[in-house]
C-alpha atoms as a PDB file:
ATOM      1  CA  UNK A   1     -44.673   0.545 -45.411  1.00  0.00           C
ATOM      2  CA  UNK A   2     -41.413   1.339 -47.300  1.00  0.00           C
ATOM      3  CA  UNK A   3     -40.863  -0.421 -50.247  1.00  0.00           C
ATOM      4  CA  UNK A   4     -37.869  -2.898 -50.962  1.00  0.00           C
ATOM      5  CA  UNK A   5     -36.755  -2.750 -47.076  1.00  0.00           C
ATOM      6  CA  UNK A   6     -37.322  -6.699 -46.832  1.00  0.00           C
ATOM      7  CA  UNK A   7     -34.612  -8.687 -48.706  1.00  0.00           C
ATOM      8  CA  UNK A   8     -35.779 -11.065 -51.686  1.00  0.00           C
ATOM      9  CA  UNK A   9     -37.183 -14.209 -50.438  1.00  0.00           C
ATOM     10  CA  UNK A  10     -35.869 -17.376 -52.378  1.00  0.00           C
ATOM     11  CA  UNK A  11     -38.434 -20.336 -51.812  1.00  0.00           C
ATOM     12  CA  UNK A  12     -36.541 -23.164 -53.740  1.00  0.00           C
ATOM     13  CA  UNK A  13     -33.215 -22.051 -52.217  1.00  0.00           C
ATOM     14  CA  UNK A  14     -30.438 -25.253 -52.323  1.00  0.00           C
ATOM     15  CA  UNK A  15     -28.747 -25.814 -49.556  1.00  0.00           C
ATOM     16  CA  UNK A  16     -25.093 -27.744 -50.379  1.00  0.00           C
ATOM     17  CA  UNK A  17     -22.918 -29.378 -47.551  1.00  0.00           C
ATOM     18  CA  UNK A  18     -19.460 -30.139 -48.183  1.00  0.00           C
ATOM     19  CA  UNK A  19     -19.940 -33.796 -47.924  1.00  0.00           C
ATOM     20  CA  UNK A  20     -22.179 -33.708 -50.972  1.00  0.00           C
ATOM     21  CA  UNK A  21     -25.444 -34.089 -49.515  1.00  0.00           C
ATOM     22  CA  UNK A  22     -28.131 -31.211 -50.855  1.00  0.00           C
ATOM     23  CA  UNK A  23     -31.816 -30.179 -50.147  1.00  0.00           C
ATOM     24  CA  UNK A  24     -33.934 -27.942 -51.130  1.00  0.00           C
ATOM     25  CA  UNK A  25     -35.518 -24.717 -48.339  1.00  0.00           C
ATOM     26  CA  UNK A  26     -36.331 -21.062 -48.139  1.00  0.00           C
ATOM     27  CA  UNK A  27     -34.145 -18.338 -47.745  1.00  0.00           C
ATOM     28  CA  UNK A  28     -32.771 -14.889 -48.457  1.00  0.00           C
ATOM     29  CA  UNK A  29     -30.107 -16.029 -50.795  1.00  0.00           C
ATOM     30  CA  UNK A  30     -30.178 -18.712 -53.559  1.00  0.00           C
ATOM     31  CA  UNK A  31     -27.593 -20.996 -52.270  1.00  0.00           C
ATOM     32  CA  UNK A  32     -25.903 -21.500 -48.821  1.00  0.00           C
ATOM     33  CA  UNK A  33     -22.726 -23.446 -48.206  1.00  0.00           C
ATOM     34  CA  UNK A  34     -22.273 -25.844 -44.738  1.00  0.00           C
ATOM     35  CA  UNK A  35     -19.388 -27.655 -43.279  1.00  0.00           C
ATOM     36  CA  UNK A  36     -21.609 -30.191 -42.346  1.00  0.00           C
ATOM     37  CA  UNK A  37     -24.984 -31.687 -41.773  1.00  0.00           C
ATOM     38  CA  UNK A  38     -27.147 -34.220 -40.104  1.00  0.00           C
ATOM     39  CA  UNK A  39     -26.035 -36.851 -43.132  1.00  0.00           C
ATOM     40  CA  UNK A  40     -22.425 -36.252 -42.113  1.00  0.00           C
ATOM     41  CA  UNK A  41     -22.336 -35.080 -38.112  1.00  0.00           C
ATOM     42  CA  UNK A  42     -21.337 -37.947 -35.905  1.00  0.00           C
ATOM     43  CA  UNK A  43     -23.908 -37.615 -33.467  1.00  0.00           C
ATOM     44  CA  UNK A  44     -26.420 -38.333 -36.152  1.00  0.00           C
ATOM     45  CA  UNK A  45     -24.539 -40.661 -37.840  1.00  0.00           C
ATOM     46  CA  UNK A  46     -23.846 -42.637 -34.576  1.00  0.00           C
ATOM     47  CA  UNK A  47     -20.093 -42.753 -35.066  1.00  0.00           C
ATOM     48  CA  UNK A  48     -19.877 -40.709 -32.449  1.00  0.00           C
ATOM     49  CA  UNK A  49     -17.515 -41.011 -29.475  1.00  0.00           C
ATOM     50  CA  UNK A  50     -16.630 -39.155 -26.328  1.00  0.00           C
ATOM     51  CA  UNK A  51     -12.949 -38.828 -25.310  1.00  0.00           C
ATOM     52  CA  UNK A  52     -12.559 -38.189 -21.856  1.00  0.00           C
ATOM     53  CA  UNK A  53      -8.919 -38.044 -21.689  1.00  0.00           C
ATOM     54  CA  UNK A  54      -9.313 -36.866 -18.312  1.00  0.00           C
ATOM     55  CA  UNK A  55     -12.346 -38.207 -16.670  1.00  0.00           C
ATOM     56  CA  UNK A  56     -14.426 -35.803 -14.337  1.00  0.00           C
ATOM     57  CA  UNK A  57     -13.872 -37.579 -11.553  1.00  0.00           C
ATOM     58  CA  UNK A  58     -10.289 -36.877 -11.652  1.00  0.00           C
ATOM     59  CA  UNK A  59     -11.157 -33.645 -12.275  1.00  0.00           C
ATOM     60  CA  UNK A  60     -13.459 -33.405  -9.508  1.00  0.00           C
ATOM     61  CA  UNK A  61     -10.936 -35.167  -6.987  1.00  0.00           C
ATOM     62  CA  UNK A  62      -8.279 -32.796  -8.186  1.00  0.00           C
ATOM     63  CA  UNK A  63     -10.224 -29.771  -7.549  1.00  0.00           C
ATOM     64  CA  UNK A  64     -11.081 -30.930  -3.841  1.00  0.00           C
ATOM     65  CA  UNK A  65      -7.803 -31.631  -3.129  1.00  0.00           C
ATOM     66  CA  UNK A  66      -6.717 -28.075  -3.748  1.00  0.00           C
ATOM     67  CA  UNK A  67     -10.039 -26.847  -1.678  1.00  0.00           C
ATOM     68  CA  UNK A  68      -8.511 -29.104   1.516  1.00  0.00           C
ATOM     69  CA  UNK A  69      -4.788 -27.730   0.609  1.00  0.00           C
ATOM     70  CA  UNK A  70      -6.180 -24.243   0.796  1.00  0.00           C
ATOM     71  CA  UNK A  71      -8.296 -24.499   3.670  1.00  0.00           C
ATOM     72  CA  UNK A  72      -5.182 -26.522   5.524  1.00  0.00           C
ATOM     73  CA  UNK A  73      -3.011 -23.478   4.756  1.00  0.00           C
ATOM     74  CA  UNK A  74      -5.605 -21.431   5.941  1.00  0.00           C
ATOM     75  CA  UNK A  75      -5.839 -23.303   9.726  1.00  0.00           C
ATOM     76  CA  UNK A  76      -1.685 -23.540   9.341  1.00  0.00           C
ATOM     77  CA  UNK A  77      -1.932 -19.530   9.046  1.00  0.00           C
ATOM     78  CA  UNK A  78      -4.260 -19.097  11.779  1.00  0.00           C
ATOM     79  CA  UNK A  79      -2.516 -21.399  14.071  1.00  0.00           C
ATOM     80  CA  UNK A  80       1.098 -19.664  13.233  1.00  0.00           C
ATOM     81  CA  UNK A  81      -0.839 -16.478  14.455  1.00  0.00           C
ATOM     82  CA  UNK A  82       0.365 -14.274  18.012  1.00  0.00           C
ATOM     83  CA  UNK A  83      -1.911 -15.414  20.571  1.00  0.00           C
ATOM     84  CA  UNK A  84      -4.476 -12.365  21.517  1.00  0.00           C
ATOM     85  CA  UNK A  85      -3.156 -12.473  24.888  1.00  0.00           C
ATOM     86  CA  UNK A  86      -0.175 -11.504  24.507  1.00  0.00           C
ATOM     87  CA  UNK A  87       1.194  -8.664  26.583  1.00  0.00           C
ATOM     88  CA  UNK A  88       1.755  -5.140  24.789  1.00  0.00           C
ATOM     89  CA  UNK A  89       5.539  -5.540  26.479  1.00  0.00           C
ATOM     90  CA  UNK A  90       6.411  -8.590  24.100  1.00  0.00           C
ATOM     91  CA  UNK A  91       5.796  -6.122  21.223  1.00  0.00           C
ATOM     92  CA  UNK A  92       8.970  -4.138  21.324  1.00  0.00           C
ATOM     93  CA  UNK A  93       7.413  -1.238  22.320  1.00  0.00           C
ATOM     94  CA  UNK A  94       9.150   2.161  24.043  1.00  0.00           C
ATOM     95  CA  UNK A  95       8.023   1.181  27.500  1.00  0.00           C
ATOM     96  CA  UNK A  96       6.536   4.651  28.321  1.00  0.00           C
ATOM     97  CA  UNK A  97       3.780   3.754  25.306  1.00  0.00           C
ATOM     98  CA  UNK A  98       3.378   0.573  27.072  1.00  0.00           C
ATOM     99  CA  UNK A  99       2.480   2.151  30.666  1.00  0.00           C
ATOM    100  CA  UNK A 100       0.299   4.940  29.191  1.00  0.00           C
ATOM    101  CA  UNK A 101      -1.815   2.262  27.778  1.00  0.00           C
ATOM    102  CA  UNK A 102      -1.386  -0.356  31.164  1.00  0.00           C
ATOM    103  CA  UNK A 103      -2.650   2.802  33.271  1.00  0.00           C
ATOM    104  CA  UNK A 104      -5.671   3.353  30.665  1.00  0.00           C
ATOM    105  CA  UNK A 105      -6.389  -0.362  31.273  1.00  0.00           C
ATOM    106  CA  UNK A 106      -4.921  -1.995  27.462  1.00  0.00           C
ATOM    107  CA  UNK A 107      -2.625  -4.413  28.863  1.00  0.00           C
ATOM    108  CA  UNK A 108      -2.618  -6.664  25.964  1.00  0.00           C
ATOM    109  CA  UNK A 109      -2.942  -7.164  22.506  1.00  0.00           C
ATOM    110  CA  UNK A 110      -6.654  -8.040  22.895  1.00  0.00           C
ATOM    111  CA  UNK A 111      -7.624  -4.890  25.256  1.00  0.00           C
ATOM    112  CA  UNK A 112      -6.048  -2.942  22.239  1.00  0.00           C
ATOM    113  CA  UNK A 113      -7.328  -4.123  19.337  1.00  0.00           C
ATOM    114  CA  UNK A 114     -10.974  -3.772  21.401  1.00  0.00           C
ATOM    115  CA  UNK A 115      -9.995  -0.165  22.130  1.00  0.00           C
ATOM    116  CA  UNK A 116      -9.092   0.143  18.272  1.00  0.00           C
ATOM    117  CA  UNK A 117     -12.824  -1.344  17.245  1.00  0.00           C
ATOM    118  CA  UNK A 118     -14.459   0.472  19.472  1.00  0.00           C
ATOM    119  CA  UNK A 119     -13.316   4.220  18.802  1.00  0.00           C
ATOM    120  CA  UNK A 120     -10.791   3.640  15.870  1.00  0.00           C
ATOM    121  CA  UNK A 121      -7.903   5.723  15.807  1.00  0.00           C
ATOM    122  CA  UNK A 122      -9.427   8.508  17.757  1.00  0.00           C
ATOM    123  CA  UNK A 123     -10.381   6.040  20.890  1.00  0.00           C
ATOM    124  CA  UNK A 124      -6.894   5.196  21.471  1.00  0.00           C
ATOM    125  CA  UNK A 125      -5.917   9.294  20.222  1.00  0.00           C
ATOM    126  CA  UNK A 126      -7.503  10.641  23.296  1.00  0.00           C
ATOM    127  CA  UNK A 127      -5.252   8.999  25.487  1.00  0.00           C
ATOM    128  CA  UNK A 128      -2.579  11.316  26.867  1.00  0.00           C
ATOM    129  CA  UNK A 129       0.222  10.931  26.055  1.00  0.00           C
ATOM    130  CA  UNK A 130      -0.532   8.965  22.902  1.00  0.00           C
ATOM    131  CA  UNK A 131       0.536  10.273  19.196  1.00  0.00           C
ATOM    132  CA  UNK A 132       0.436   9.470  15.792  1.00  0.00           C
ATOM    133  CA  UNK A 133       3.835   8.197  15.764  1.00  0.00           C
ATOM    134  CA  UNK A 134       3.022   5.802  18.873  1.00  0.00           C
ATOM    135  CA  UNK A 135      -0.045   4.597  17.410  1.00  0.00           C
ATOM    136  CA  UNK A 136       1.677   3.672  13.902  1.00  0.00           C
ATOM    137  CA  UNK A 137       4.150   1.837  15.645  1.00  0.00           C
ATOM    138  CA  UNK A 138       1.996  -0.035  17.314  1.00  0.00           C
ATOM    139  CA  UNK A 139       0.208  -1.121  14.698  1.00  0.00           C
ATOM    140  CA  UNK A 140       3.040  -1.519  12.507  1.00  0.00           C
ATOM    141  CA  UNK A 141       4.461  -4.334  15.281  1.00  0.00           C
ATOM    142  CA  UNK A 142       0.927  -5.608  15.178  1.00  0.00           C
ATOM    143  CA  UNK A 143       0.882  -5.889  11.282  1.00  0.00           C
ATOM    144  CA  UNK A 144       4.425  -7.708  11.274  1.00  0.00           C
ATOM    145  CA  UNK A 145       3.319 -10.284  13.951  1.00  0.00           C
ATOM    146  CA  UNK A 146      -0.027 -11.070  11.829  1.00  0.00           C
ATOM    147  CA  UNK A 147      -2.555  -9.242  13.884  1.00  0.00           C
ATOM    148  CA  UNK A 148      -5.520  -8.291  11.665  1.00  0.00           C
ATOM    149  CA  UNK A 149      -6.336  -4.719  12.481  1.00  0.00           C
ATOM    150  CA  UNK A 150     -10.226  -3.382  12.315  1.00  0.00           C
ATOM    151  CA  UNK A 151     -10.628  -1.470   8.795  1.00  0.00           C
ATOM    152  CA  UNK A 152      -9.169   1.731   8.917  1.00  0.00           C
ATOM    153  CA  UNK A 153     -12.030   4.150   8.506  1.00  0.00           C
END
């Protein structure tokens, strides 16, 4: 073992709080210094008392009534929402996008977003007569009305 790696051990060490009470323990240095101790805390003391200023179940109440606020502008959200029937002509679309996808059988919103899931941008790619610039704006008139598009892979 190495010598003097352990600190010096005091036995009759004094321990002084600042209330005036002292006692006598073990410890590494010769005195130690408290705030306060179980002669002066108020829990041992029994002076002890709990302010609730706000009780929990205020607290509790409050916090539930943000959950049902948040969940109510939640269903007011979904409700606000473009029907998934809607037809592709309602979108404001150039009319020749509109009958390439009719004649490949996506007559609404649904039938696209379907196509969309199913094959992602590709799916609805392959169609002829279909480009990149017709597929953003589709899904830019989409986005605007508060369709939720499948993640973009």
């Amino acid at each position: 073992m190495k010598k003097d790696l352990h600190p010096q051990w005091h036995s009759e060490a004094t321990v002084v709080c600042a209330c005036g009470n002292t006692w006598v323990t073990g410890a590494t240095v010769p005195e130690i210094r408290t705030d306060i101790c179980s002669a002066c805390h108020p829990f041992y003391t029994g002076e002890q008392r709990i302010v609730d200023t706000e009780g929990r179940y205020d607290q509790f109440m409050r916090r539930l009534q943000r959950r049902d606020d948040k969940a109510a502008e939640v269903e007011a959200r979904e409700a606000a929402k473009v029907p998934m029937d809607l037809p592709l002509e309602e979108l404001g679309l150039n009319m020749r996008f509109v009958n390439i996808l009719a004649e490949n059988g996506i007559k609404n919103v649904q039938d696209f977003l379907e196509k969309l899931d199913e094959g992602g941008e590709e799916g609805i790619l392959d169609l002829p007569g279909i480009g990149r610039k017709a597929l953003s704006d589709i899904k830019k008139s989409l986005r605007t009305r508060g369709y939720e598009l499948p993640a973009e892979s």
